[in-house]
Protein backbone atom coordinates (compact mmCIF):
# COMPACT_ATOMS: atom_id res chain seq x y z
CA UNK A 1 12.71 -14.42 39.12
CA UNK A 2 14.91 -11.92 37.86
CA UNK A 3 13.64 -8.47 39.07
CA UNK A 4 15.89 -6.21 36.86
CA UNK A 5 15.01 -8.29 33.48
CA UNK A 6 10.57 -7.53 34.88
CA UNK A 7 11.83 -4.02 35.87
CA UNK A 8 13.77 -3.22 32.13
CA UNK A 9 10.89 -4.85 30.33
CA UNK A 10 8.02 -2.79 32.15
CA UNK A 11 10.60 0.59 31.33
CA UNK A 12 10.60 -0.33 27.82
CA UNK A 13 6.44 -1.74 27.50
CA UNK A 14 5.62 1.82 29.14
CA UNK A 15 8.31 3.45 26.21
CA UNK A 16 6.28 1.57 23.73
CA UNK A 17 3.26 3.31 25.04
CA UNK A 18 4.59 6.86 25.13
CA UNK A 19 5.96 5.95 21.75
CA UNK A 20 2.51 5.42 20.24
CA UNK A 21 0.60 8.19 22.05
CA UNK A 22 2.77 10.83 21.29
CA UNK A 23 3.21 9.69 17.21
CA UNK A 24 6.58 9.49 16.53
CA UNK A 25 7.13 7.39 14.04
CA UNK A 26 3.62 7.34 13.39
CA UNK A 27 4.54 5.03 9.97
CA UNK A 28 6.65 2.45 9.03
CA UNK A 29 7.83 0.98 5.97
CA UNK A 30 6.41 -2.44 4.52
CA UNK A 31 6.52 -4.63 2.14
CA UNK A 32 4.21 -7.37 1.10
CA UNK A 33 4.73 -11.55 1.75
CA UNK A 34 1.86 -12.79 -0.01
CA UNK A 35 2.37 -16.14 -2.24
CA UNK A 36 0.33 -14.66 -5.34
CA UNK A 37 2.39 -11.80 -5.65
CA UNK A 38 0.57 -9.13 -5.03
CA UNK A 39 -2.19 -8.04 -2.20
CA UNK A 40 -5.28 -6.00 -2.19
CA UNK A 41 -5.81 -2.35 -0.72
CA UNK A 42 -9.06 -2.23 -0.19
CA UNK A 43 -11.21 1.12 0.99
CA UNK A 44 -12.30 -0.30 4.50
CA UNK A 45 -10.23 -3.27 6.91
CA UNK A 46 -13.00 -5.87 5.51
CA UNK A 47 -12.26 -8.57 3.05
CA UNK A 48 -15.77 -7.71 1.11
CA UNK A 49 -14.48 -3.65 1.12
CA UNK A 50 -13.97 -2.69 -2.49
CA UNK A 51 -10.40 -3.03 -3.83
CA UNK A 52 -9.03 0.27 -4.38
CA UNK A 53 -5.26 -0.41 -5.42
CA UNK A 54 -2.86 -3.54 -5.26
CA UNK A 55 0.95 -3.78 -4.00
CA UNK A 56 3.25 -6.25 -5.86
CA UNK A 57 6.28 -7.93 -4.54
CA UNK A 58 8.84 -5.40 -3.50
CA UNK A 59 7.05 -2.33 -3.96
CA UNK A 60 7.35 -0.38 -0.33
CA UNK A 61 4.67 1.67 1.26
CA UNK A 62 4.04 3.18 4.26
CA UNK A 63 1.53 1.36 7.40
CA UNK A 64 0.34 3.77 10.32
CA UNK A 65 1.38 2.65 13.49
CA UNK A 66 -0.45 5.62 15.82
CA UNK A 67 -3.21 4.78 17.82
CA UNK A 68 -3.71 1.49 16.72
CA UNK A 69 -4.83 -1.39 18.84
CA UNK A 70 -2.10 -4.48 20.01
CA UNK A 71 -2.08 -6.92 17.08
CA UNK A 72 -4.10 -5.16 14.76
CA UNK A 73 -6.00 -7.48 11.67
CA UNK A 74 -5.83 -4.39 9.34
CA UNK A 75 -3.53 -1.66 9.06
CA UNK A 76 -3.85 1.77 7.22
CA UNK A 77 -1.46 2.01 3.97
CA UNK A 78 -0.31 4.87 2.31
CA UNK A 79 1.32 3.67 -1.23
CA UNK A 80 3.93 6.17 -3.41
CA UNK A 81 0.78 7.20 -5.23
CA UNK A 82 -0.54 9.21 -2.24
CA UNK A 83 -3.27 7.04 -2.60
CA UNK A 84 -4.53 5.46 0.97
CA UNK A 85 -6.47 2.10 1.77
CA UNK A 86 -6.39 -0.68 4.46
CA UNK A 87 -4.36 -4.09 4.00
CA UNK A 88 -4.33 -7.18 5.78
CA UNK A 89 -1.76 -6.98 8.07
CA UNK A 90 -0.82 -10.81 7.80
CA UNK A 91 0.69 -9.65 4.47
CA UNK A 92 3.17 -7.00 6.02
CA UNK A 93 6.98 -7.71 6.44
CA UNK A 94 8.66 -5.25 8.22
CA UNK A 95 11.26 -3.63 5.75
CA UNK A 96 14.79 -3.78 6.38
CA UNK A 97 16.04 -0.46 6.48
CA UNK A 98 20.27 0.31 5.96
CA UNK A 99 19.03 3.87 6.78
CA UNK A 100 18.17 2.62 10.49
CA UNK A 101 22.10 1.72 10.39
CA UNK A 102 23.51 5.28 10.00
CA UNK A 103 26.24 6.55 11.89
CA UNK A 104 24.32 8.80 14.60
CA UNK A 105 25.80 11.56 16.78
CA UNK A 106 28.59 10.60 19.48
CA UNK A 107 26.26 11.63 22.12
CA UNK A 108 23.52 9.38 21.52
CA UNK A 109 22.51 7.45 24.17
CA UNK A 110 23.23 4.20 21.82
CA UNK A 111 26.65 5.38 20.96
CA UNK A 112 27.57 6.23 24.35
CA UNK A 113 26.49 2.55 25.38
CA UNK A 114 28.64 1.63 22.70
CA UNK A 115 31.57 3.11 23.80
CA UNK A 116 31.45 2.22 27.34
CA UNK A 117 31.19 -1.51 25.80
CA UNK A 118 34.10 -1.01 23.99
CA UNK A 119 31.94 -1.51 20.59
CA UNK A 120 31.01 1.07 17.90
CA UNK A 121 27.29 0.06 17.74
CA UNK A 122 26.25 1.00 14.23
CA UNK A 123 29.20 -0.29 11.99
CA UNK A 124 28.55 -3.12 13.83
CA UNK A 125 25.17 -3.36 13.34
CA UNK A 126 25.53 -2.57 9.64
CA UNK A 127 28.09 -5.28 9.47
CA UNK A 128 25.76 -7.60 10.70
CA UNK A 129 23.13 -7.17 8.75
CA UNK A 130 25.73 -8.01 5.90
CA UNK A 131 25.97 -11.55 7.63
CA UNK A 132 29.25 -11.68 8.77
CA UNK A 133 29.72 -14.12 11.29
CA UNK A 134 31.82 -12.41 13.64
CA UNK A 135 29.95 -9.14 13.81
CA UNK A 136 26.63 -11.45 14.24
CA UNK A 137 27.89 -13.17 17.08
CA UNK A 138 28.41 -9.83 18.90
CA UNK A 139 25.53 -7.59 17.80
CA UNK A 140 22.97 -10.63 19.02
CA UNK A 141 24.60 -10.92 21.87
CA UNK A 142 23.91 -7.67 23.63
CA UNK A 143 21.30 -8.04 25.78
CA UNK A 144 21.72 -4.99 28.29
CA UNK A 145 20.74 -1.59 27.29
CA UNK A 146 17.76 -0.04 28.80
CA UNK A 147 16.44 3.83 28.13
CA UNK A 148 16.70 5.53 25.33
CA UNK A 149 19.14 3.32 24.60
CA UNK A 150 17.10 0.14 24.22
CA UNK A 151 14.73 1.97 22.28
CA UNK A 152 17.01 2.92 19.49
CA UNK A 153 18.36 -0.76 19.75
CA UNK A 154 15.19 -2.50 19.06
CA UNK A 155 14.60 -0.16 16.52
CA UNK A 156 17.74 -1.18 14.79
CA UNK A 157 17.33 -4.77 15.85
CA UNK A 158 14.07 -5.32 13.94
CA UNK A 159 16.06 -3.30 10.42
CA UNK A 160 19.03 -6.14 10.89
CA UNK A 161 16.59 -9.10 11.21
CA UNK A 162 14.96 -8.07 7.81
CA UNK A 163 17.51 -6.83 6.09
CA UNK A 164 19.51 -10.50 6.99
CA UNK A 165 16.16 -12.04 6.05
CA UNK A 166 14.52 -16.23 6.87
CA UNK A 167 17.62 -17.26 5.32
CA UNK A 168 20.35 -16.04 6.34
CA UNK A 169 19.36 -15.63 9.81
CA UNK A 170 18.50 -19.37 10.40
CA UNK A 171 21.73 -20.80 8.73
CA UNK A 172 23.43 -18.13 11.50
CA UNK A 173 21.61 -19.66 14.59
CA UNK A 174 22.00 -22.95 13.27
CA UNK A 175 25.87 -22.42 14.41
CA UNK A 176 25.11 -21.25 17.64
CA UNK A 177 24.70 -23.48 20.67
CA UNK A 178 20.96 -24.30 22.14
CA UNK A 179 21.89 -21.97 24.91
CA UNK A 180 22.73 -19.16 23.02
CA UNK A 181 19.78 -19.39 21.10
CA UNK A 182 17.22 -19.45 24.12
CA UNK A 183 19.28 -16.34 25.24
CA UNK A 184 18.84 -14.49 21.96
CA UNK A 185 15.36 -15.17 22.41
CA UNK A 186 14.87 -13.40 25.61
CA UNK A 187 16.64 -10.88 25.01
CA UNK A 188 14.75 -9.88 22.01
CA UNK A 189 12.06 -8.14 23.67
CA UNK A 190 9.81 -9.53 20.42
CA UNK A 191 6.75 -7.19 21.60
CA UNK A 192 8.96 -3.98 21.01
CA UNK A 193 10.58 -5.71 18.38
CA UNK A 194 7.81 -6.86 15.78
CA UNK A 195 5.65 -4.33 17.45
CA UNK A 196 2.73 -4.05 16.16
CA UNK A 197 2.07 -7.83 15.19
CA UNK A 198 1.64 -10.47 17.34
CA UNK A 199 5.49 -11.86 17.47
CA UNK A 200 5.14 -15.56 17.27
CA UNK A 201 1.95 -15.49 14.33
CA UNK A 202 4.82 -13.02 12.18
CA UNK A 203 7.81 -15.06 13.15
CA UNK A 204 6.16 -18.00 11.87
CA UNK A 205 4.35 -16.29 8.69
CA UNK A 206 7.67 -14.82 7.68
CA UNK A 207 10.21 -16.59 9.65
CA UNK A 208 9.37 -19.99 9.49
CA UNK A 209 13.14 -21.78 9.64
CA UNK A 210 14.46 -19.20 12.25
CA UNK A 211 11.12 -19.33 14.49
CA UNK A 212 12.10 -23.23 14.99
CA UNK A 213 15.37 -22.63 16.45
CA UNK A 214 14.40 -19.64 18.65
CA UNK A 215 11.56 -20.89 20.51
CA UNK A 216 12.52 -23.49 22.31
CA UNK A 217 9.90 -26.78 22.05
């Protein structure tokens, strides 16, 4: 049993937490996967609620993420309108964000992990999510950050995923050994990761060719 892998995961599980009872972040940007091309907004999380609005393909909107419960069925929208409803939270992607990927101040705690790895974390992070190889190979491979640190890498983590997309991220891990795969997938930490969704239902839902080569059979 590896103790400081339980101990790093607890740290960041009890993060989560704090993260959620204090608000920040209290919303994050979605978009819709839904194969008609649009989904409902209806005025209450029930399927027989009245439908107050509908969000096409590509149209991004905000979810709250604050006091919620673990793996929600419904989450609160807010759509460009101002106008506010509930949506089936099987239909949310996460949205890739490049804004996640901004240079941030020296003395972050990310940056100065960075530096004492001999990386610059967000160009290389930003260069990932771009797909090139290289820069892949690295930013998936760095599996040790922990604090405030780990928080703003999981953060980032989950922008690179979507912004690389199904895709492009399976035709990556398809070049990587078996091994290397199994380690990318504990070292993704996928409850802080695709918090709040239940990681293997999303992976699947929206993942479907990566999911196969990350969890091992």
């Amino acid at each position: 049993m590896n103790l400081n892998r339980l101990a790093r995961n607890a740290a960041l599980t009890l993060g989560l937490v704090l993260f959620s009872c204090v608000g920040v972040r209290a919303q994050e940007q979605g978009v819709i996967d839904d194969p008609d091309g649009y989904t409902n907004v209806r005025s209450k999380p029930d399927t027989s609620a009245p439908v107050v609005a509908k969000v096409n393909t590509g149209e991004v909107f905000t979810y709250e993420t604050e006091g919620i419960p673990q793996y929600p069925k419904w989450l609160k929208v807010t759509l460009p309108s101002g106008k506010t409803g509930w949506m089936h939270a099987s239909r949310i992607v996460i949205r890739g964000n490049m804004e996640e990927l901004k240079d941030g101040s020296p003395t972050d705690e990310i940056n100065i992990y960075g530096k004492g790895k001999g990386i610059d974390y967000y160009p290389l992070a930003r260069a990932a999510a771009r797909g090139e190889q290289n820069a892949m190979v690295q930013y998936f491979g760095i599996d040790d950050t922990d604090g405030a640190a780990a928080e703003t890498h999981f953060s980032v983590l989950r922008s690179v995923i979507h912004l690389l997309g199904d895709d492009k991220l399976s035709a990556f891990l398809k070049t990587r050994t078996a091994q290397y795969r199994k380690h990318l997938w504990e070292n993704l930490e996928v409850e802080l990761t695709f918090w709040p969704f239940e990681p293997t239902e999303y992976l699947n839902r929206h993942f479907p060719k990566s999911v196969k080569l990350l969890i091992p059979e």
